[in-house]
PDB file of N, CA and C in Angstrom:
ATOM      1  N   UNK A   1     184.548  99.414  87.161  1.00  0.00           N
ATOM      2  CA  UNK A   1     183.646  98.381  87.623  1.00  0.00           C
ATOM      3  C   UNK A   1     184.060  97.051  86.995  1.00  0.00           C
ATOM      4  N   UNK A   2     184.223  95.879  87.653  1.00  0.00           N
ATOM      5  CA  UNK A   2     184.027  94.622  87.203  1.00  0.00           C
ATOM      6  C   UNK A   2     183.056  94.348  86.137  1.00  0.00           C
ATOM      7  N   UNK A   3     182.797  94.670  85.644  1.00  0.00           N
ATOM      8  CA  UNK A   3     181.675  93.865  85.008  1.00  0.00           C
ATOM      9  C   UNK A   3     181.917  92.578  84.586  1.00  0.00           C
ATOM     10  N   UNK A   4     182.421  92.203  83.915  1.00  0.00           N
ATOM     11  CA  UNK A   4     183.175  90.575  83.672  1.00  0.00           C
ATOM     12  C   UNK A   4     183.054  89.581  84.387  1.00  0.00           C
ATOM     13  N   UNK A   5     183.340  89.391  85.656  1.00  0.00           N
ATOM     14  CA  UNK A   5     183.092  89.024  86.568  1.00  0.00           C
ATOM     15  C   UNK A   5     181.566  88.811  86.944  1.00  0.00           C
ATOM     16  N   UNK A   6     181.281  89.710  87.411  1.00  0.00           N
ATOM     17  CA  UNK A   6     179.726  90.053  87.576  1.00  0.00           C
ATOM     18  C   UNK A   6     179.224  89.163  86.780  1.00  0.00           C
ATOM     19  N   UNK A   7     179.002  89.403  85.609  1.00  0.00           N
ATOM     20  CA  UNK A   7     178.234  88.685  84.430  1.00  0.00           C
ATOM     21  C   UNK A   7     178.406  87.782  84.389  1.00  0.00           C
ATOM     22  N   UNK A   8     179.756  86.656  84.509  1.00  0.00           N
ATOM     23  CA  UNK A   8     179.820  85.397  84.745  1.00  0.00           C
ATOM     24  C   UNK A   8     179.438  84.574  86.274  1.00  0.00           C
ATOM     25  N   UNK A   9     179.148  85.588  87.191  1.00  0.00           N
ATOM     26  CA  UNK A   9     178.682  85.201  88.146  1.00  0.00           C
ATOM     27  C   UNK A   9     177.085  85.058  88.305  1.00  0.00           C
ATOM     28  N   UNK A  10     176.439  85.897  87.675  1.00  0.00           N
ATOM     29  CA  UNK A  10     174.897  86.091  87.336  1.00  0.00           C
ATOM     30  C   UNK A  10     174.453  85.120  86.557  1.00  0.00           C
ATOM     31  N   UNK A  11     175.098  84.501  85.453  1.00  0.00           N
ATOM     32  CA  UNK A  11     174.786  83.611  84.478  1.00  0.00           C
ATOM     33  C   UNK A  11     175.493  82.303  85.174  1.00  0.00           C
ATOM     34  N   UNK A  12     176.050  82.142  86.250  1.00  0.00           N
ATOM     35  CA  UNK A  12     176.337  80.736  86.795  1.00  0.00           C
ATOM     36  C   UNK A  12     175.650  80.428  87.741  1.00  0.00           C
ATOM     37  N   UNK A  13     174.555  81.457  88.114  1.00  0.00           N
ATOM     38  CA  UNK A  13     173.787  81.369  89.218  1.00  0.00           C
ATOM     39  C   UNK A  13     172.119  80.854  88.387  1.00  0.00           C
ATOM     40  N   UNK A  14     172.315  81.354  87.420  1.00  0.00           N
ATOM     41  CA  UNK A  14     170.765  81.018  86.632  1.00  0.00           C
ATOM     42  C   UNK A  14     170.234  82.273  86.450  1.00  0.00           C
ATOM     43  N   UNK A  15     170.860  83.316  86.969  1.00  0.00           N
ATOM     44  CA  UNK A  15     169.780  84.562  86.381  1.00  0.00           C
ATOM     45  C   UNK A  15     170.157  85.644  85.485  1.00  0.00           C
ATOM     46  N   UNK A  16     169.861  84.632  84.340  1.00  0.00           N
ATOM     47  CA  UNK A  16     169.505  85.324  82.677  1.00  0.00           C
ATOM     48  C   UNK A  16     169.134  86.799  82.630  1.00  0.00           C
ATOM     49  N   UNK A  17     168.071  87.207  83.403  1.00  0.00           N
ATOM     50  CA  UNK A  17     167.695  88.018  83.802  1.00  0.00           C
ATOM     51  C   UNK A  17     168.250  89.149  84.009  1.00  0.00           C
ATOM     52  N   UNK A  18     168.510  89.189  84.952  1.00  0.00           N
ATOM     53  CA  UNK A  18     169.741  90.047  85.715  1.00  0.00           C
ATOM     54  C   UNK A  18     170.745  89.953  84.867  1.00  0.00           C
ATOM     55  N   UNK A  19     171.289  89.212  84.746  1.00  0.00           N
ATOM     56  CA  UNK A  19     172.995  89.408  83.587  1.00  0.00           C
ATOM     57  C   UNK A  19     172.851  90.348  82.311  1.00  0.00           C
ATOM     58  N   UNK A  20     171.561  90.059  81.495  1.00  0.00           N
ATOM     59  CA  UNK A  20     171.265  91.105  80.741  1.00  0.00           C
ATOM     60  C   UNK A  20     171.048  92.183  80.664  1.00  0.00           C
ATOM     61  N   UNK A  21     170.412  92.440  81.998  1.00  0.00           N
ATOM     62  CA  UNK A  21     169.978  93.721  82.144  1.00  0.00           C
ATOM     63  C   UNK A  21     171.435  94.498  83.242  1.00  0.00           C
ATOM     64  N   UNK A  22     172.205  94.110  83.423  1.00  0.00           N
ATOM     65  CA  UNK A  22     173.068  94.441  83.712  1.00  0.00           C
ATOM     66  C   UNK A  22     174.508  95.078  82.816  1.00  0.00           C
ATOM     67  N   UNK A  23     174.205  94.055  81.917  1.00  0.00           N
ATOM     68  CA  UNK A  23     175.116  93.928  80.647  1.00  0.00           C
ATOM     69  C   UNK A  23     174.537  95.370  80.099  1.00  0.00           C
ATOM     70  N   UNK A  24     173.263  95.328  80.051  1.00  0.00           N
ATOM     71  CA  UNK A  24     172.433  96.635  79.213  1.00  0.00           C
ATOM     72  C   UNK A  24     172.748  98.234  80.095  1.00  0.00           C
ATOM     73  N   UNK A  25     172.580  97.882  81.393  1.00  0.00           N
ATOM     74  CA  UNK A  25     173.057  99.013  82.151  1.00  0.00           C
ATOM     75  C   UNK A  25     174.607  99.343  82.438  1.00  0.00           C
ATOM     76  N   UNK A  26     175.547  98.986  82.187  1.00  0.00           N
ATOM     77  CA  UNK A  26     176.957  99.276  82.066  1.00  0.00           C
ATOM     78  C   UNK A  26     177.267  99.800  80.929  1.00  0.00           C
ATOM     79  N   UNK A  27     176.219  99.162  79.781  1.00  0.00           N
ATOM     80  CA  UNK A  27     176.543 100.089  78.045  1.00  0.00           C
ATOM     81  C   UNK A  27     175.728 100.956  77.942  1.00  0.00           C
ATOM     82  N   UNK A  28     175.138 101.544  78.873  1.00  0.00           N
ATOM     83  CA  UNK A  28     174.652 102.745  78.995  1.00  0.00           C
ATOM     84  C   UNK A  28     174.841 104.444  79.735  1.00  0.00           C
ATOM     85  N   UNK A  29     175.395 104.686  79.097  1.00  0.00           N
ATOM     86  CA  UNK A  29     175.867 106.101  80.044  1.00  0.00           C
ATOM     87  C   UNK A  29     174.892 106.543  81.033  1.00  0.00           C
ATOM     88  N   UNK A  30     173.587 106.680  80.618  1.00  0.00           N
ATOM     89  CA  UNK A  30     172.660 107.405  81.261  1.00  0.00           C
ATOM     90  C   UNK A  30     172.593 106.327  82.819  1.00  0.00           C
ATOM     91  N   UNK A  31     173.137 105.336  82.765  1.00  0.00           N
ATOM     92  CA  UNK A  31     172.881 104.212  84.182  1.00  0.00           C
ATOM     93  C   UNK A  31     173.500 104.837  85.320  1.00  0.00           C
ATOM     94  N   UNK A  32     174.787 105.686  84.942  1.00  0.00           N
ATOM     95  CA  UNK A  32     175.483 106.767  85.770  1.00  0.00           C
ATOM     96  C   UNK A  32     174.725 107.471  86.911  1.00  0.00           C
ATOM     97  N   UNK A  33     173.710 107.629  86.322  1.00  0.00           N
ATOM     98  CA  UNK A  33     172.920 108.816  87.015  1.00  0.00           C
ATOM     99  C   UNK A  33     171.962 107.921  88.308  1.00  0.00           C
ATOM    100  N   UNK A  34     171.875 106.611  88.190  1.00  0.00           N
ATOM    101  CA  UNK A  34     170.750 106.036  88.650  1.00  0.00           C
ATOM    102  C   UNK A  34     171.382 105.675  90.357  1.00  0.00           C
ATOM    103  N   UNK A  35     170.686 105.387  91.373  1.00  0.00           N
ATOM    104  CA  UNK A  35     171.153 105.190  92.716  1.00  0.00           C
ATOM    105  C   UNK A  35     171.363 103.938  92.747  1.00  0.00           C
ATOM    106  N   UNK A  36     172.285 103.119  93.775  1.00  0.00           N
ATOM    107  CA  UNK A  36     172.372 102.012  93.700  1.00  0.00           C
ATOM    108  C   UNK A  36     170.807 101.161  94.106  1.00  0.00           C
ATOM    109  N   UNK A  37     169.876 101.373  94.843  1.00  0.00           N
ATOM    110  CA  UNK A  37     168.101 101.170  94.511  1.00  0.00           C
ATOM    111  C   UNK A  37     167.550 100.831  93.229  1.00  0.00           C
ATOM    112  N   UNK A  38     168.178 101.786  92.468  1.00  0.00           N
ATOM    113  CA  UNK A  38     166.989 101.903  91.383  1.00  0.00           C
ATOM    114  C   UNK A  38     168.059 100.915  90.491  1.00  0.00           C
ATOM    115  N   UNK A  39     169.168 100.576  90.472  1.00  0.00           N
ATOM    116  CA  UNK A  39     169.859  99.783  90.163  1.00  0.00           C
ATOM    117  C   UNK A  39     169.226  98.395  90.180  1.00  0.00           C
ATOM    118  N   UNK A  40     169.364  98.170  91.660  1.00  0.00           N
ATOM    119  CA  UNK A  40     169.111  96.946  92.149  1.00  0.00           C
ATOM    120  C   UNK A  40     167.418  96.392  91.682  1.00  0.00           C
ATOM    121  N   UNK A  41     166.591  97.399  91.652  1.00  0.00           N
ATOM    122  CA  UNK A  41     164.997  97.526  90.965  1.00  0.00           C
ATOM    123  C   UNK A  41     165.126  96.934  90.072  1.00  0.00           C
ATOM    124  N   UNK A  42     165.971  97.678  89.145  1.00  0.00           N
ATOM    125  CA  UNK A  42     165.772  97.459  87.658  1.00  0.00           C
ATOM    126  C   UNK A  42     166.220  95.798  87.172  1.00  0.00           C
ATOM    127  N   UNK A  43     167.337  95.407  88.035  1.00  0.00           N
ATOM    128  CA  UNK A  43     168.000  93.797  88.004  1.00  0.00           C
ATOM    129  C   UNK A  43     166.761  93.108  88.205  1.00  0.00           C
ATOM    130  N   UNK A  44     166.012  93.628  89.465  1.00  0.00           N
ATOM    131  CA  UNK A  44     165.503  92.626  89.924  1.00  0.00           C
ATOM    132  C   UNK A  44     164.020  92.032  89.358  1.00  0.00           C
ATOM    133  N   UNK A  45     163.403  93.710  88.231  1.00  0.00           N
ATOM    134  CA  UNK A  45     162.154  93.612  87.723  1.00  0.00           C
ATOM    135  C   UNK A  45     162.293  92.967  86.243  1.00  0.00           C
ATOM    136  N   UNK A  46     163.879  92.582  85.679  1.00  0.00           N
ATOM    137  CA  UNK A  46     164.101  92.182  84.512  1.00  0.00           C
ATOM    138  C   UNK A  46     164.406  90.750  84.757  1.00  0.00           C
ATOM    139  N   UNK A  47     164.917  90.236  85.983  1.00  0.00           N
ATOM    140  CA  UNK A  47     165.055  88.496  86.758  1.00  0.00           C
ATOM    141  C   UNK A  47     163.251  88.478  86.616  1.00  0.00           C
ATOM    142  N   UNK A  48     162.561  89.202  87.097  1.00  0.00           N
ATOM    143  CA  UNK A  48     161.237  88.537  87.868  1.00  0.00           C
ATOM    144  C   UNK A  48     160.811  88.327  86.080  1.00  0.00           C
ATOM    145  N   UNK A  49     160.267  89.511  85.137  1.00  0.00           N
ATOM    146  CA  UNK A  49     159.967  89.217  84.070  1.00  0.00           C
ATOM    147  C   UNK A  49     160.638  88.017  83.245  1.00  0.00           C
ATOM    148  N   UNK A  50     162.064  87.624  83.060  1.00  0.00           N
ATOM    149  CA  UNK A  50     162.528  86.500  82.768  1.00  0.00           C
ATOM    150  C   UNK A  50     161.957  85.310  82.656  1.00  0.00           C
ATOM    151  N   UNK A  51     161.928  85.538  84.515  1.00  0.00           N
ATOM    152  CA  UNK A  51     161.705  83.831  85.032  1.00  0.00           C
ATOM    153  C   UNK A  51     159.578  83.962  84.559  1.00  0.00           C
ATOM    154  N   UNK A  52     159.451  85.417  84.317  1.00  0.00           N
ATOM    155  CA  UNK A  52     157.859  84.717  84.449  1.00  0.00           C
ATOM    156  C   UNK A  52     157.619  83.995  82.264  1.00  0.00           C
ATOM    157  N   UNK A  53     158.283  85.052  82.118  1.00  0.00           N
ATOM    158  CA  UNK A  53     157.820  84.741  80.269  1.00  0.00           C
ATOM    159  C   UNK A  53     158.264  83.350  80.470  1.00  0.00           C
ATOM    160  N   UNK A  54     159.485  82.382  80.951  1.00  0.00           N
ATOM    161  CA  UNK A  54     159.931  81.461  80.644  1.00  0.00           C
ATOM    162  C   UNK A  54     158.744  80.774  80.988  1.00  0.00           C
ATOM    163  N   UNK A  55     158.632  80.878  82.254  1.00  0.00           N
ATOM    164  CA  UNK A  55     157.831  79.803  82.839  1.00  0.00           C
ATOM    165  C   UNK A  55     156.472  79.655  82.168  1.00  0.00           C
ATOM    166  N   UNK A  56     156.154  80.741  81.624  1.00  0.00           N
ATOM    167  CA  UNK A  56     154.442  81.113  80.677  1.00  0.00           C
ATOM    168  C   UNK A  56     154.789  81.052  79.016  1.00  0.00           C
ATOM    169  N   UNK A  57     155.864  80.928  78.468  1.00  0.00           N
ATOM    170  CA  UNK A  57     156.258  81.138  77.610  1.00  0.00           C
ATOM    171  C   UNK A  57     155.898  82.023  76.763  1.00  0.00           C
ATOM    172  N   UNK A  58     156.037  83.337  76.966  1.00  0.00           N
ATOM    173  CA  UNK A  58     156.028  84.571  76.637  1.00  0.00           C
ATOM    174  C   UNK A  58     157.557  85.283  76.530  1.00  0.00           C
ATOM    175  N   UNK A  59     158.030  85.105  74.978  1.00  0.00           N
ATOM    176  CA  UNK A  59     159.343  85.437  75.539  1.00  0.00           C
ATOM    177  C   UNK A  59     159.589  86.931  74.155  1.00  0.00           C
ATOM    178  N   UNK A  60     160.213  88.363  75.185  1.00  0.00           N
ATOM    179  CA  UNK A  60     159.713  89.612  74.588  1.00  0.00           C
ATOM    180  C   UNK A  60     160.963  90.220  74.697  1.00  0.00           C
ATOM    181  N   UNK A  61     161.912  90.822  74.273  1.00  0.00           N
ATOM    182  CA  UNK A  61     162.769  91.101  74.759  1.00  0.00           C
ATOM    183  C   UNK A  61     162.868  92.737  75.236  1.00  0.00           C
TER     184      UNK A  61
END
């Protein structure tokens, strides 16, 4: 997998979010197992939490 790429593409787009939790799911073996769905879930429920702590300033990691 690219990842490298990826990650510099996620973080030039603005989503902090997603790049991390991406970064977090590639150093994880167990991510293997997951469908590309629950993939895309997981990016997308760690972008939405991001952008909300920022914006509320609640920041949790």
């Amino acid at each position: 997998m690219l990842a490298h790429p990826t990650l510099d593409k996620l973080n030039a787009m603005g989503l902090t979010g997603m790049a991390k939790a991406f970064n977090e799911l590639i150093s994880n073996g167990e991510s293997e197992q997951l469908s590309h769905a629950e993939w895309l879930g997981l990016l997308l429920e760690r972008e939405w939490s991001w952008r909300y702590n920022a914006r509320w300033g609640t920041f949790s990691s």
